[in-house]
C-alpha atoms as a PDB file:
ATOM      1  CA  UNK A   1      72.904-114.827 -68.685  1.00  0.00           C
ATOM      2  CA  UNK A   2      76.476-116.672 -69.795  1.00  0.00           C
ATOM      3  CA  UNK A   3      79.427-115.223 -67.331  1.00  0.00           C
ATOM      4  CA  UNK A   4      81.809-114.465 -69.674  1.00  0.00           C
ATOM      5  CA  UNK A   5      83.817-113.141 -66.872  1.00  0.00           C
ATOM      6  CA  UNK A   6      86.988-115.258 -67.475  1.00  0.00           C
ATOM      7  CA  UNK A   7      87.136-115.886 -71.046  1.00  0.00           C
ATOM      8  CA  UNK A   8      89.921-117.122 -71.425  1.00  0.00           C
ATOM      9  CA  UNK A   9      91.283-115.733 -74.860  1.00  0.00           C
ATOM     10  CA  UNK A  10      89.306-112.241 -73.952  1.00  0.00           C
ATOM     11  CA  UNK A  11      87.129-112.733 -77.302  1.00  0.00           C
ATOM     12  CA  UNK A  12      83.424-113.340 -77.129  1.00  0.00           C
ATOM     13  CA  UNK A  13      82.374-115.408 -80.423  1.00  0.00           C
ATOM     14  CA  UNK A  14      80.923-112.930 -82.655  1.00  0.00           C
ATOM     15  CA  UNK A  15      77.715-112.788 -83.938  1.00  0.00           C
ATOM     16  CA  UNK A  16      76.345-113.563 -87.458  1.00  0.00           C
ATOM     17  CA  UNK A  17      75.344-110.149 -88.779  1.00  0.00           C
ATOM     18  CA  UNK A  18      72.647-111.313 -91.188  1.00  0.00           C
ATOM     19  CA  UNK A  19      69.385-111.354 -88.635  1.00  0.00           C
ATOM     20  CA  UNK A  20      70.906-107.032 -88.223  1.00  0.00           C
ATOM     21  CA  UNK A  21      68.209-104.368 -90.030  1.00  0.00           C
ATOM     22  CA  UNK A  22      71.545-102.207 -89.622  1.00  0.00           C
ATOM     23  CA  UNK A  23      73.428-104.917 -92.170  1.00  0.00           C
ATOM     24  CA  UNK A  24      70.538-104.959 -94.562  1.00  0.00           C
ATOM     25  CA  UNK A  25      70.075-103.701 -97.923  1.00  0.00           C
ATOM     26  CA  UNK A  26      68.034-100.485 -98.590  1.00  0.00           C
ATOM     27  CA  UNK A  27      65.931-101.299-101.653  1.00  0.00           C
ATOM     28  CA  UNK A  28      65.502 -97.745-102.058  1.00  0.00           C
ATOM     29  CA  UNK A  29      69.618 -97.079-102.913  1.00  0.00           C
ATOM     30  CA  UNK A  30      69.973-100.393-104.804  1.00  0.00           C
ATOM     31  CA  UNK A  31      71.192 -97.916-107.824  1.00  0.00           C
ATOM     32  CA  UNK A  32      73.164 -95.523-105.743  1.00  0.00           C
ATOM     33  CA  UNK A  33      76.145 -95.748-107.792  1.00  0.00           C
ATOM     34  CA  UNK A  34      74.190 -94.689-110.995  1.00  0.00           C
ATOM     35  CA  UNK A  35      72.302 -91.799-109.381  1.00  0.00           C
ATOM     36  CA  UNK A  36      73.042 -88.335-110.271  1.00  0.00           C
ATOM     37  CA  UNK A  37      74.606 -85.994-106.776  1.00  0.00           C
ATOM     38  CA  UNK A  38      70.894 -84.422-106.553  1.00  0.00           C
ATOM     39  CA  UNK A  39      69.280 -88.217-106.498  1.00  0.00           C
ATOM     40  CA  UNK A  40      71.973 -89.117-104.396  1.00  0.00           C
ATOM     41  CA  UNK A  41      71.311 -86.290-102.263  1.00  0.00           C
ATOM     42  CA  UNK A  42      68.019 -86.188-102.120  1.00  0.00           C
ATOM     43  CA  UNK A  43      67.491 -89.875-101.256  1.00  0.00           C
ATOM     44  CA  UNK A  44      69.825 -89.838 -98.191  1.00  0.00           C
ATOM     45  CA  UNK A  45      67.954 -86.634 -96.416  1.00  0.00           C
ATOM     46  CA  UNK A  46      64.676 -88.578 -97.310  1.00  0.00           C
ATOM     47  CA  UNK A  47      66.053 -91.452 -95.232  1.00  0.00           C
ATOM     48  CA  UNK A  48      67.044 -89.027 -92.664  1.00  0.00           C
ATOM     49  CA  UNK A  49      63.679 -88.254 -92.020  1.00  0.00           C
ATOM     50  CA  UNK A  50      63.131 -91.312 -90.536  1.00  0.00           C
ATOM     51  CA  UNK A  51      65.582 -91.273 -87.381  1.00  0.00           C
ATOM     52  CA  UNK A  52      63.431 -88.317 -85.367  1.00  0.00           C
ATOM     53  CA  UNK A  53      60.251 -90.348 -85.785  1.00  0.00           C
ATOM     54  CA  UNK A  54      62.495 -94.092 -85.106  1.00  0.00           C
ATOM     55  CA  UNK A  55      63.625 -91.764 -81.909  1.00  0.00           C
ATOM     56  CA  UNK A  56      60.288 -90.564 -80.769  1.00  0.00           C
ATOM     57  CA  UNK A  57      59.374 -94.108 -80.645  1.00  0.00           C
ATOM     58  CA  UNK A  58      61.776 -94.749 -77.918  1.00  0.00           C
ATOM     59  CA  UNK A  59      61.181 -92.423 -75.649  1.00  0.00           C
ATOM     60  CA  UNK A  60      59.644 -94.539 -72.370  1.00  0.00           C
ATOM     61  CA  UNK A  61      63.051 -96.226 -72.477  1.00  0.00           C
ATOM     62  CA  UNK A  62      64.621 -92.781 -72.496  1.00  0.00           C
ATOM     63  CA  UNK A  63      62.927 -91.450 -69.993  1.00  0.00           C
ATOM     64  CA  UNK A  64      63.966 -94.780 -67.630  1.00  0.00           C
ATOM     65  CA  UNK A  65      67.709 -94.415 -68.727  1.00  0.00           C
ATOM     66  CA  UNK A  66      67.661 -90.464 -67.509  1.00  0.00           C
ATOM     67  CA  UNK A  67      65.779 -91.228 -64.402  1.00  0.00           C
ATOM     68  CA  UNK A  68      68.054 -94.175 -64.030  1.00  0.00           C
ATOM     69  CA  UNK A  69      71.257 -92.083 -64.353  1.00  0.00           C
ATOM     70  CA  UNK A  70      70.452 -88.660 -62.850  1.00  0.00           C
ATOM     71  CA  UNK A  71      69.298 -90.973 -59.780  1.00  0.00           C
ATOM     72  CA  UNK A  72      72.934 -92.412 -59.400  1.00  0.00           C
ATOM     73  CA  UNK A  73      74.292 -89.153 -60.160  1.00  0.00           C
ATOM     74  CA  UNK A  74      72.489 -87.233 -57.521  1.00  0.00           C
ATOM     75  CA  UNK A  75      73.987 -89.704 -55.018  1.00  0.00           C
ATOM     76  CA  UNK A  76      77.525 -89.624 -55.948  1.00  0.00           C
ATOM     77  CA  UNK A  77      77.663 -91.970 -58.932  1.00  0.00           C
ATOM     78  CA  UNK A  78      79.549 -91.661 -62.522  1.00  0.00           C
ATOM     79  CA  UNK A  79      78.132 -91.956 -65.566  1.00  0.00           C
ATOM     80  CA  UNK A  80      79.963 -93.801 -68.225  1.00  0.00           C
ATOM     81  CA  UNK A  81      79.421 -94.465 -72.281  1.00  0.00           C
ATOM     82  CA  UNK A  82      81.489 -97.244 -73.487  1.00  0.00           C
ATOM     83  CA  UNK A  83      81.262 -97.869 -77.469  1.00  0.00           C
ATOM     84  CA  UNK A  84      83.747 -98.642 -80.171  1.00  0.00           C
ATOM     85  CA  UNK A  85      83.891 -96.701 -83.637  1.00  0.00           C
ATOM     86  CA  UNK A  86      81.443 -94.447 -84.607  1.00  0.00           C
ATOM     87  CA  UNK A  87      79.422 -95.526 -81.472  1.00  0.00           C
ATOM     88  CA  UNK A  88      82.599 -94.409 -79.543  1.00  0.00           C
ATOM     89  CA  UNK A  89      83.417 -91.507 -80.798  1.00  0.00           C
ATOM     90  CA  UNK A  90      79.798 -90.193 -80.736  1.00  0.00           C
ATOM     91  CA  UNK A  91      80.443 -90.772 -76.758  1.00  0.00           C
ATOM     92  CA  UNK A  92      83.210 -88.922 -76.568  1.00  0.00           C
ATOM     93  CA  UNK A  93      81.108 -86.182 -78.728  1.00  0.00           C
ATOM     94  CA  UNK A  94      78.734 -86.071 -76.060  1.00  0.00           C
ATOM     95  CA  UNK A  95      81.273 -85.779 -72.676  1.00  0.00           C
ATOM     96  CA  UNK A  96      83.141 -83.618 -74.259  1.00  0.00           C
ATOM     97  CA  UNK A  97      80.502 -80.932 -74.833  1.00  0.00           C
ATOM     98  CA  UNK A  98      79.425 -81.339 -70.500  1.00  0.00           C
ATOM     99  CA  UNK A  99      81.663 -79.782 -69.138  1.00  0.00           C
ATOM    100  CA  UNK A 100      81.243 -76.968 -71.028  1.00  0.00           C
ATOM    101  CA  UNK A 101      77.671 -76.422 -71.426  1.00  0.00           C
ATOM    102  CA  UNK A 102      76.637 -77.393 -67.181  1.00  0.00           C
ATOM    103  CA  UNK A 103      80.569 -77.651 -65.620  1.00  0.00           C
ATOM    104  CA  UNK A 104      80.333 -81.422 -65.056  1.00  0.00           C
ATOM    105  CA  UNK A 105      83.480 -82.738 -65.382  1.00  0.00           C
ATOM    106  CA  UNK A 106      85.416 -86.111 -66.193  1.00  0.00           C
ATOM    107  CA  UNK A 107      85.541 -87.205 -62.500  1.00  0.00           C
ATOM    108  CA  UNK A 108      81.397 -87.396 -63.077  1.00  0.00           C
ATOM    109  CA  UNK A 109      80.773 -87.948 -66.686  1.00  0.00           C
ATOM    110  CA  UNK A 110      83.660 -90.455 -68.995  1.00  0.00           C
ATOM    111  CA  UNK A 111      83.534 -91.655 -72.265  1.00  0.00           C
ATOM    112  CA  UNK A 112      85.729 -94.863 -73.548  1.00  0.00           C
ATOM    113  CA  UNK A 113      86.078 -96.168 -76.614  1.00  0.00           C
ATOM    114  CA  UNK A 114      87.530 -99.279 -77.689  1.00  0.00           C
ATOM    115  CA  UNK A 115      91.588 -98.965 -79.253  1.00  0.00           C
ATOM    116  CA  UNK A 116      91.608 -96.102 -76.772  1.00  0.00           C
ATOM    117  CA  UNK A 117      92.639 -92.155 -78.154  1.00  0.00           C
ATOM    118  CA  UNK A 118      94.106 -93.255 -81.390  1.00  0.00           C
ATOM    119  CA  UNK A 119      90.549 -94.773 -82.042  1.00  0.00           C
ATOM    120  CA  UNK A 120      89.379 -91.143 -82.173  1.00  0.00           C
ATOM    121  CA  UNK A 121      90.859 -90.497 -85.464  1.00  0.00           C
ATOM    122  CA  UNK A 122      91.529 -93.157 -86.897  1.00  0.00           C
ATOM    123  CA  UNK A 123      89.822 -96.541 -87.321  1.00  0.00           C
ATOM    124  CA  UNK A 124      91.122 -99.595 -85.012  1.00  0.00           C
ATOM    125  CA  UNK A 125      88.339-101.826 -85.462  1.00  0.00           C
ATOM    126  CA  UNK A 126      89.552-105.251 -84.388  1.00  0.00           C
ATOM    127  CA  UNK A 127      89.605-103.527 -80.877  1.00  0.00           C
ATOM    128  CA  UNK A 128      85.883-103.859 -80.809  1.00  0.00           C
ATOM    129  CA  UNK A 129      85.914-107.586 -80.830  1.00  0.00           C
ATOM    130  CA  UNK A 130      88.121-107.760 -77.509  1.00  0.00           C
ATOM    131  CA  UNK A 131      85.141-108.821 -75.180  1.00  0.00           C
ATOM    132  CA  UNK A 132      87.747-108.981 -72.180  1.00  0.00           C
ATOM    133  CA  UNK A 133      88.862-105.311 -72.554  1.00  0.00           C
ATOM    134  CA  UNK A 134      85.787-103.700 -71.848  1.00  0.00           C
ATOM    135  CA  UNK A 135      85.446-104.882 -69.112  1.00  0.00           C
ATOM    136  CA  UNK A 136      89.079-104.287 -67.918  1.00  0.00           C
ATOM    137  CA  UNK A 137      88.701-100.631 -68.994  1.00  0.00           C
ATOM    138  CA  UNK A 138      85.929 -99.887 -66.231  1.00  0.00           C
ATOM    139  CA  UNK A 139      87.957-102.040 -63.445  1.00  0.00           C
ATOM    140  CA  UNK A 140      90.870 -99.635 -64.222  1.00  0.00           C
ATOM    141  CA  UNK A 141      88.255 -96.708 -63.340  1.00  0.00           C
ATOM    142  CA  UNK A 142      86.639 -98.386 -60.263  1.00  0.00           C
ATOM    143  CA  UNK A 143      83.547 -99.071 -61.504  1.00  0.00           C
ATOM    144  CA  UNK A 144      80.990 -99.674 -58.643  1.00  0.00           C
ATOM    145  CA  UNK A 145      77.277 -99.726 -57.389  1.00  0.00           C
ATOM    146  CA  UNK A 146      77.194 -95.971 -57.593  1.00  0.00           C
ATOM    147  CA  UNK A 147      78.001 -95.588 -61.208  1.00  0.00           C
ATOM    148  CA  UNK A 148      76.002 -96.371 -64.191  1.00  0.00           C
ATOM    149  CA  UNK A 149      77.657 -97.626 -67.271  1.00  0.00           C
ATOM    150  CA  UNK A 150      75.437 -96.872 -71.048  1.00  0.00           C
ATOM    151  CA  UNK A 151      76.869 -99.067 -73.638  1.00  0.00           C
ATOM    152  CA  UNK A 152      76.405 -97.597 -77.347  1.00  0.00           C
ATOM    153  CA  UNK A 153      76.290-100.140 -80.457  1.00  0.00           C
ATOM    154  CA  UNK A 154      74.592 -99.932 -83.665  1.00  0.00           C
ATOM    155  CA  UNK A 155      74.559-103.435 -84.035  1.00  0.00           C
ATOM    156  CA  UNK A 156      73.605-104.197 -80.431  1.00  0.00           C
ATOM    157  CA  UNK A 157      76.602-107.111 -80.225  1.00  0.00           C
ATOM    158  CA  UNK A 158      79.758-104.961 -80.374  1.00  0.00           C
ATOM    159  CA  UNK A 159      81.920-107.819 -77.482  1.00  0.00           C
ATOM    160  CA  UNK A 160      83.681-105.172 -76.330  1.00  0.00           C
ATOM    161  CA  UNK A 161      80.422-103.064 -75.049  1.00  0.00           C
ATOM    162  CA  UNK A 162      79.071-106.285 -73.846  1.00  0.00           C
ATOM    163  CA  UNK A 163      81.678-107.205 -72.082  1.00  0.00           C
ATOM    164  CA  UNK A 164      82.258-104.028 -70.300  1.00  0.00           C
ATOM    165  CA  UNK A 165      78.341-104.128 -69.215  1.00  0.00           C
ATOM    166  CA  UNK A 166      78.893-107.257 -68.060  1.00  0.00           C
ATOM    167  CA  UNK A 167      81.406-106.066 -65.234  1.00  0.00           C
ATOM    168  CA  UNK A 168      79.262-103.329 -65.341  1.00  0.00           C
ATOM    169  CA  UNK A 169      76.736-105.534 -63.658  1.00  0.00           C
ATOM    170  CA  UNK A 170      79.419-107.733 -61.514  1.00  0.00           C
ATOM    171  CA  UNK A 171      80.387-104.721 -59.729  1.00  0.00           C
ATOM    172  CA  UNK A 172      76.671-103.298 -59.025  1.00  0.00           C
ATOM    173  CA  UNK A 173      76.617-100.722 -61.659  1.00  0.00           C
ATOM    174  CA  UNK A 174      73.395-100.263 -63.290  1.00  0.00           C
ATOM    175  CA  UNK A 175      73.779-100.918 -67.064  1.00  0.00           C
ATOM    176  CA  UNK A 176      72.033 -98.906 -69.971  1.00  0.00           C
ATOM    177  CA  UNK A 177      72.034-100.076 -73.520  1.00  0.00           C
ATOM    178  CA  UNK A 178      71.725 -98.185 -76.944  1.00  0.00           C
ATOM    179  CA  UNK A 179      71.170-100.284 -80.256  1.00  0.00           C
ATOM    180  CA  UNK A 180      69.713 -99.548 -84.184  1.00  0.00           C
ATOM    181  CA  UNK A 181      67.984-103.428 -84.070  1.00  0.00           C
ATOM    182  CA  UNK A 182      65.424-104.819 -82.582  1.00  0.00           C
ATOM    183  CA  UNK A 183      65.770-107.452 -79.704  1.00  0.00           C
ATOM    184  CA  UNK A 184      69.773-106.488 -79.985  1.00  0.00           C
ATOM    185  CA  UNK A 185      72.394-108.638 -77.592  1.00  0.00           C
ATOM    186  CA  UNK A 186      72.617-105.889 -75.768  1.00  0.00           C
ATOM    187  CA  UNK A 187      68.771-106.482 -73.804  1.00  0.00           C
ATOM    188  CA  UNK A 188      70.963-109.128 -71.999  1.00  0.00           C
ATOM    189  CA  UNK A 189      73.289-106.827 -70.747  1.00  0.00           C
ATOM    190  CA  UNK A 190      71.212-104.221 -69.737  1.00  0.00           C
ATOM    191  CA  UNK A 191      68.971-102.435 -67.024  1.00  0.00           C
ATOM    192  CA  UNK A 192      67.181-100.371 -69.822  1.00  0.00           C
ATOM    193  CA  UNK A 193      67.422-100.925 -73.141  1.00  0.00           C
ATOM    194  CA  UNK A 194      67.153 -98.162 -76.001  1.00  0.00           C
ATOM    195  CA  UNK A 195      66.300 -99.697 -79.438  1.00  0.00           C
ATOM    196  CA  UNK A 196      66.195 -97.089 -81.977  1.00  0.00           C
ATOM    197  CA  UNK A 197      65.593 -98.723 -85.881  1.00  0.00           C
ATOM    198  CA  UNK A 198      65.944 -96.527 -88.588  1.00  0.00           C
ATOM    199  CA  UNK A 199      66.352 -99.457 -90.866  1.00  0.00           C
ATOM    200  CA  UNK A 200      68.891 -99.895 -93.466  1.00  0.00           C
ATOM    201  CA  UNK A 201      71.471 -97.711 -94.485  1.00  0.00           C
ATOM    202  CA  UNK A 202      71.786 -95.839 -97.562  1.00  0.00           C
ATOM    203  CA  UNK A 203      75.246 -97.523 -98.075  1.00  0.00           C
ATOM    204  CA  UNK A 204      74.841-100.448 -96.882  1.00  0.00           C
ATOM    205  CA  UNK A 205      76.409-101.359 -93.022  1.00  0.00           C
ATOM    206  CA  UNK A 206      77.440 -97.907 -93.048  1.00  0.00           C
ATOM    207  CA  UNK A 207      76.002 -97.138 -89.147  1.00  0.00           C
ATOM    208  CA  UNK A 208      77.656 -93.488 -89.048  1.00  0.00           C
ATOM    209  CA  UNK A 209      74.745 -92.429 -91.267  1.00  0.00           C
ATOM    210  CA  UNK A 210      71.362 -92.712 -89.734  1.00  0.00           C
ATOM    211  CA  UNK A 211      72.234 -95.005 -87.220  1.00  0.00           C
ATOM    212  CA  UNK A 212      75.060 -92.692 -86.091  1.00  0.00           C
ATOM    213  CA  UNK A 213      72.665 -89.930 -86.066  1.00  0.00           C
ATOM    214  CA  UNK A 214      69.716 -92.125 -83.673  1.00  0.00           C
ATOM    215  CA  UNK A 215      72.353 -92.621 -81.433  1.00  0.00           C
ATOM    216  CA  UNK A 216      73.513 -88.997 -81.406  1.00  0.00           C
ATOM    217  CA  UNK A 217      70.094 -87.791 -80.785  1.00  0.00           C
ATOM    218  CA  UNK A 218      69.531 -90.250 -78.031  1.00  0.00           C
ATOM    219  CA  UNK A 219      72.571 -88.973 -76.174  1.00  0.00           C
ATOM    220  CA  UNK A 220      71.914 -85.502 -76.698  1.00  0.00           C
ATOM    221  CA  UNK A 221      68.320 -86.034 -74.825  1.00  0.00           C
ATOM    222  CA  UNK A 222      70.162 -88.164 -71.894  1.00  0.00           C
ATOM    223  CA  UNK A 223      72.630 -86.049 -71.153  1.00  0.00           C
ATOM    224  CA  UNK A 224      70.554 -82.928 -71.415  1.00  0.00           C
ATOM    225  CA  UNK A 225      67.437 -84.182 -69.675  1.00  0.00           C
ATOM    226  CA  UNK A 226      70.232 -85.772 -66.651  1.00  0.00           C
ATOM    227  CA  UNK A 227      71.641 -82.495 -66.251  1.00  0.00           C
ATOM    228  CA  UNK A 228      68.338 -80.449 -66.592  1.00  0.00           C
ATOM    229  CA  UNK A 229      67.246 -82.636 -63.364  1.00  0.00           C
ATOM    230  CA  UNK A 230      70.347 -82.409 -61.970  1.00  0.00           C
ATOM    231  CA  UNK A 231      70.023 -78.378 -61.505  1.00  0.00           C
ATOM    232  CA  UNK A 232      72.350 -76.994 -63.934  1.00  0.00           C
ATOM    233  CA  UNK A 233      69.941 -75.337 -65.904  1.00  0.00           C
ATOM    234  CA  UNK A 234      67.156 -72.664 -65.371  1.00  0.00           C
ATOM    235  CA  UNK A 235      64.471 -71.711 -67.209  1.00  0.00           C
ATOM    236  CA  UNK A 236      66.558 -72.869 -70.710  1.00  0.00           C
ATOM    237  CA  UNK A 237      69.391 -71.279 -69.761  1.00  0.00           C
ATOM    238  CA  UNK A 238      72.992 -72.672 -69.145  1.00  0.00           C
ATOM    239  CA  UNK A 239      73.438 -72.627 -65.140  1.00  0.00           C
ATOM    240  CA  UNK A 240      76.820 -74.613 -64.990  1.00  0.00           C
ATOM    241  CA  UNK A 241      78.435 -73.384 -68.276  1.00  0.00           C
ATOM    242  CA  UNK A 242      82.208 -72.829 -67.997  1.00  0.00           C
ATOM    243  CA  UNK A 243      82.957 -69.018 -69.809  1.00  0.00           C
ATOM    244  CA  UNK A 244      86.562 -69.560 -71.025  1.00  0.00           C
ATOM    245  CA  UNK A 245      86.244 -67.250 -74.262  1.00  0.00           C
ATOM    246  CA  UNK A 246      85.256 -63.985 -75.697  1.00  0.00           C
ATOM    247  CA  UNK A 247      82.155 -65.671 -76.690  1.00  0.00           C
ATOM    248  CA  UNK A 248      80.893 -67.198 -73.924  1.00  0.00           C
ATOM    249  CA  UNK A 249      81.800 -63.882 -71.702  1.00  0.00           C
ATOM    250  CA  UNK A 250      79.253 -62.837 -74.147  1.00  0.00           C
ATOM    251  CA  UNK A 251      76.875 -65.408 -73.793  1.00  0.00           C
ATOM    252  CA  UNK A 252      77.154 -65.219 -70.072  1.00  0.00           C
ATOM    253  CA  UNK A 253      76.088 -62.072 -69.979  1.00  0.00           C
ATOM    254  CA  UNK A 254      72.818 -62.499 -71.855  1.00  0.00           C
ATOM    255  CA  UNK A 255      72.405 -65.887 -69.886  1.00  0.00           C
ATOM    256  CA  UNK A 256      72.550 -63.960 -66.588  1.00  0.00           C
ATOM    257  CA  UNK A 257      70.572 -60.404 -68.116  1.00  0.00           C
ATOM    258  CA  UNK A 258      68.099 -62.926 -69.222  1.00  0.00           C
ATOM    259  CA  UNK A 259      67.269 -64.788 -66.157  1.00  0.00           C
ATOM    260  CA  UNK A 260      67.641 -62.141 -63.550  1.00  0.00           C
ATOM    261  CA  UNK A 261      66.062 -59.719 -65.407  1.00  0.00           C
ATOM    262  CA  UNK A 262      68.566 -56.802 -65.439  1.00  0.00           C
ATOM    263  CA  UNK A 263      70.675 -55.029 -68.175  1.00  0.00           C
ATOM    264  CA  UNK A 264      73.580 -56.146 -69.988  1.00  0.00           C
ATOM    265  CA  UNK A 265      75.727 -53.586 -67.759  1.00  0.00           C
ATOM    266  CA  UNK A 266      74.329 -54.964 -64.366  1.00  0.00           C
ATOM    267  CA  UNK A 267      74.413 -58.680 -65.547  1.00  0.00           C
ATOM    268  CA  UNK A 268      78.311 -58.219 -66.375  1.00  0.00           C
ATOM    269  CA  UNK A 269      78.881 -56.313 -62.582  1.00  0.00           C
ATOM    270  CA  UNK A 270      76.945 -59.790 -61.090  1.00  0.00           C
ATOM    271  CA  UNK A 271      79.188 -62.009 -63.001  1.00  0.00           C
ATOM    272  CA  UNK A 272      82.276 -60.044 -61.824  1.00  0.00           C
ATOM    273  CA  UNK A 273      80.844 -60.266 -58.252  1.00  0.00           C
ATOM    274  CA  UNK A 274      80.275 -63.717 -58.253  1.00  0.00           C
ATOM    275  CA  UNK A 275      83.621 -64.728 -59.574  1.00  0.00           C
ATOM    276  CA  UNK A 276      81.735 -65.842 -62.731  1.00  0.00           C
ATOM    277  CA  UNK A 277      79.973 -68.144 -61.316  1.00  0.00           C
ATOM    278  CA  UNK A 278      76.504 -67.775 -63.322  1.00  0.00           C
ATOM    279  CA  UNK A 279      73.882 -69.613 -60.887  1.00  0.00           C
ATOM    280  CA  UNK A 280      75.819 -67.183 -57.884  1.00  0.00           C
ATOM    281  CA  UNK A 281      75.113 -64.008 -60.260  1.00  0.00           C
ATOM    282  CA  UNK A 282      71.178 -65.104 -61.056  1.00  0.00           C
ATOM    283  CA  UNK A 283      70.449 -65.707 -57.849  1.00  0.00           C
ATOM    284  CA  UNK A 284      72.124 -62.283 -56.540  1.00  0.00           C
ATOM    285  CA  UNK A 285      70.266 -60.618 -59.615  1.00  0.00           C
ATOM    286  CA  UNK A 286      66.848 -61.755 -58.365  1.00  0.00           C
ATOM    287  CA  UNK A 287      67.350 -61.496 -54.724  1.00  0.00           C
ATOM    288  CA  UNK A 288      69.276 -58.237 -54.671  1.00  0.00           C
ATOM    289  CA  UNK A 289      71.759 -60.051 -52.479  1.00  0.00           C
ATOM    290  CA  UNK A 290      75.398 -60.581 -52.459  1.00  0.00           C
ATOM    291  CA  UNK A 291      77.329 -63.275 -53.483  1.00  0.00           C
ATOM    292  CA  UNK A 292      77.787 -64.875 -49.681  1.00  0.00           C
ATOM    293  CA  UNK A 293      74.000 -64.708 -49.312  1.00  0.00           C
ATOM    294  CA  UNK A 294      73.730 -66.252 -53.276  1.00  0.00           C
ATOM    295  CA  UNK A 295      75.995 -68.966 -52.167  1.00  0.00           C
ATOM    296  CA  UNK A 296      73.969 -69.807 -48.869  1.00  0.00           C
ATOM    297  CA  UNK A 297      70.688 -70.210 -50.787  1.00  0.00           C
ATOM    298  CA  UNK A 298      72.460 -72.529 -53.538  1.00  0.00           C
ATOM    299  CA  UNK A 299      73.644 -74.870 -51.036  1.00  0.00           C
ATOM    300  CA  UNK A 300      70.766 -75.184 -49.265  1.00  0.00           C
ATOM    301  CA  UNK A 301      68.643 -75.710 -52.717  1.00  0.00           C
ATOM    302  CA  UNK A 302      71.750 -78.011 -53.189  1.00  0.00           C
ATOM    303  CA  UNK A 303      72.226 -75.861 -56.306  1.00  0.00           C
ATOM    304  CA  UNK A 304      68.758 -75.819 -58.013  1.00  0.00           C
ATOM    305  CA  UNK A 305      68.693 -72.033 -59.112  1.00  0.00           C
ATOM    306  CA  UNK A 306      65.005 -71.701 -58.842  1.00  0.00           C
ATOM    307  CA  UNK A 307      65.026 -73.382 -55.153  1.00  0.00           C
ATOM    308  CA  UNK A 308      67.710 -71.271 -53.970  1.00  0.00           C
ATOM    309  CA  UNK A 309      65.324 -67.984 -55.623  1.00  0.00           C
ATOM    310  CA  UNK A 310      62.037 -69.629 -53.974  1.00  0.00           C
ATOM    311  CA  UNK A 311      64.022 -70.180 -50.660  1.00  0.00           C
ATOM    312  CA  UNK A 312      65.526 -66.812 -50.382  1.00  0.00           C
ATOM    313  CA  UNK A 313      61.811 -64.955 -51.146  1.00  0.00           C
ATOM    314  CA  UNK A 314      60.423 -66.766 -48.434  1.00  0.00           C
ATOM    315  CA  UNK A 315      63.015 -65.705 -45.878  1.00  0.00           C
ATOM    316  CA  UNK A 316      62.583 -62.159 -46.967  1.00  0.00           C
ATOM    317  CA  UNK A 317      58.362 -62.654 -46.596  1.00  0.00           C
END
């Protein structure tokens, strides 16, 4: 593989686009713009339908990039999603909804995107040429042997994912790619490689529509699957979820009723008990214990609910 590590205008040549399925022209939309809204309609759901099966396909490489990362993970790493535009943003999508849903925070799970915050809302699309900066973004975070970077681009070329996988790999990181083509750039730069093509877009090169929605599905399934193995969920429930509303009081409730088997009324008096900590009031639900002796068994399941339950019948056998 070229080092690229001290280009010296921070710009890796781009690639000609014309070889990209993403780029291509959808025979089936060549008269878009003389369609009525139902044809118009109609025609992108049926294309649609195509990015679950194009995502099926691609499931051995998913399964190695959640082994891959819950590995690192378990021993201390950080997980990081680098993209720019869409592919960014639908990283930032993803991190943002951990923390919530299994209490995983930022110092664990990051998500950068190329032009930095402003490229949230608003387009800043020469930033994804800058090969140099990606690669400057993870050096500013530490990136190391631990950690495991996932670059995410439709087009599987985007310099500034490639070149942050490239330090990626420097440092000792393990690297994780996510592309819409076949045989993308990206396989160059990466450990695993996640090739998802759903073939050409409606409107053509317009990779928020079905490629936006591969590569949402694909992250969905990492980071779900990562933090199902990681502990933070039982049964299907949320384990680690964070209950800072009205709602998710709510929710917490029937999470913790649910899984321990007891009424709304008792599941509320466990939460209370255990500081809110849900995993804490499940396993005091199940044991009949308190929240010291929940806490015990968590640790030494190092916080696998149904470990911690299994460890604390056997003790009382």
């Amino acid at each position: 593989m070229k080092d690229y590590g001290e280009h010296s205008c921070g710009m890796e040549p781009l690639a000609g686009n014309s070889s990209l399925t993403t780029e291509e022209r959808n025979k089936n939309s060549l008269q878009l713009d003389t369609m009525s809204t139902q044809e118009i309609l109609t025609l992108i759901n049926a294309e649609d339908h195509k990015v679950a099966p194009a995502v099926a396909a691609a499931i051995p490489e998913i399964i190695e990039a959640v082994d891959l990362i819950a590995n690192r993970l378990k021993a201390g790493g950080r997980l990081f999603y680098v993209g720019a535009g869409t592919s960014g943003r639908l990283g930032i999508l993803d991190v943002a909804e951990i923390k919530p849903t299994f209490g995983v925070g930022l110092d664990t799970v990051e998500a950068i995107i190329a032009g930095g915050a402003k490229a949230i809302t608003e387009s800043v699309e020469e930033a994804e040429d800058d090969f140099h900066q990606g690669g400057e973004e993870l050096k500013l975070r530490g990136i190391g042997e631990s950690d495991v970077v996932v670059g995410i681009a439709a087009s599987g070329s985007t310099p500034f994912v490639l070149g942050a996988l490239v330090t990626a790999r420097k440092r000792g990181a393990a690297t994780i790619g996510i592309a819409c083509n076949h045989n993308s750039r990206l396989r160059d730069y990466s450990d695993v490689t996640i090739e998802v093509v759903v073939g050409p877009e409606v409107l053509t090169g317009s990779t928020r529509m079905k490629a936006g929605s591969a590569q949402k599905m694909v992250l969905n399934m990492i980071s779900t699957a990562t933090m199902v193995k990681l502990g933070h969920v039982y049964e299907n429930l949320m384990m680690g979820m964070q209950i800072t509303n009205t709602k998710l009081v709510h929710r917490a409730v029937r999470i913790v009723s649910a899984a321990a088997g007891v009424s709304a009324d008792d599941a509320a008096a466990l939460l209370e008990a255990s500081g809110n900590d849900i995993k804490t009031a499940v396993v005091m639900g199940k044991l009949q214990v308190d929240a010291a002796a929940a806490r015990q068994l968590l640790d030494r399941a190092e916080g696998y609910v149904r470990k911690a339950i299994a460890l604390g019948r056997n003790t009382m056998d």
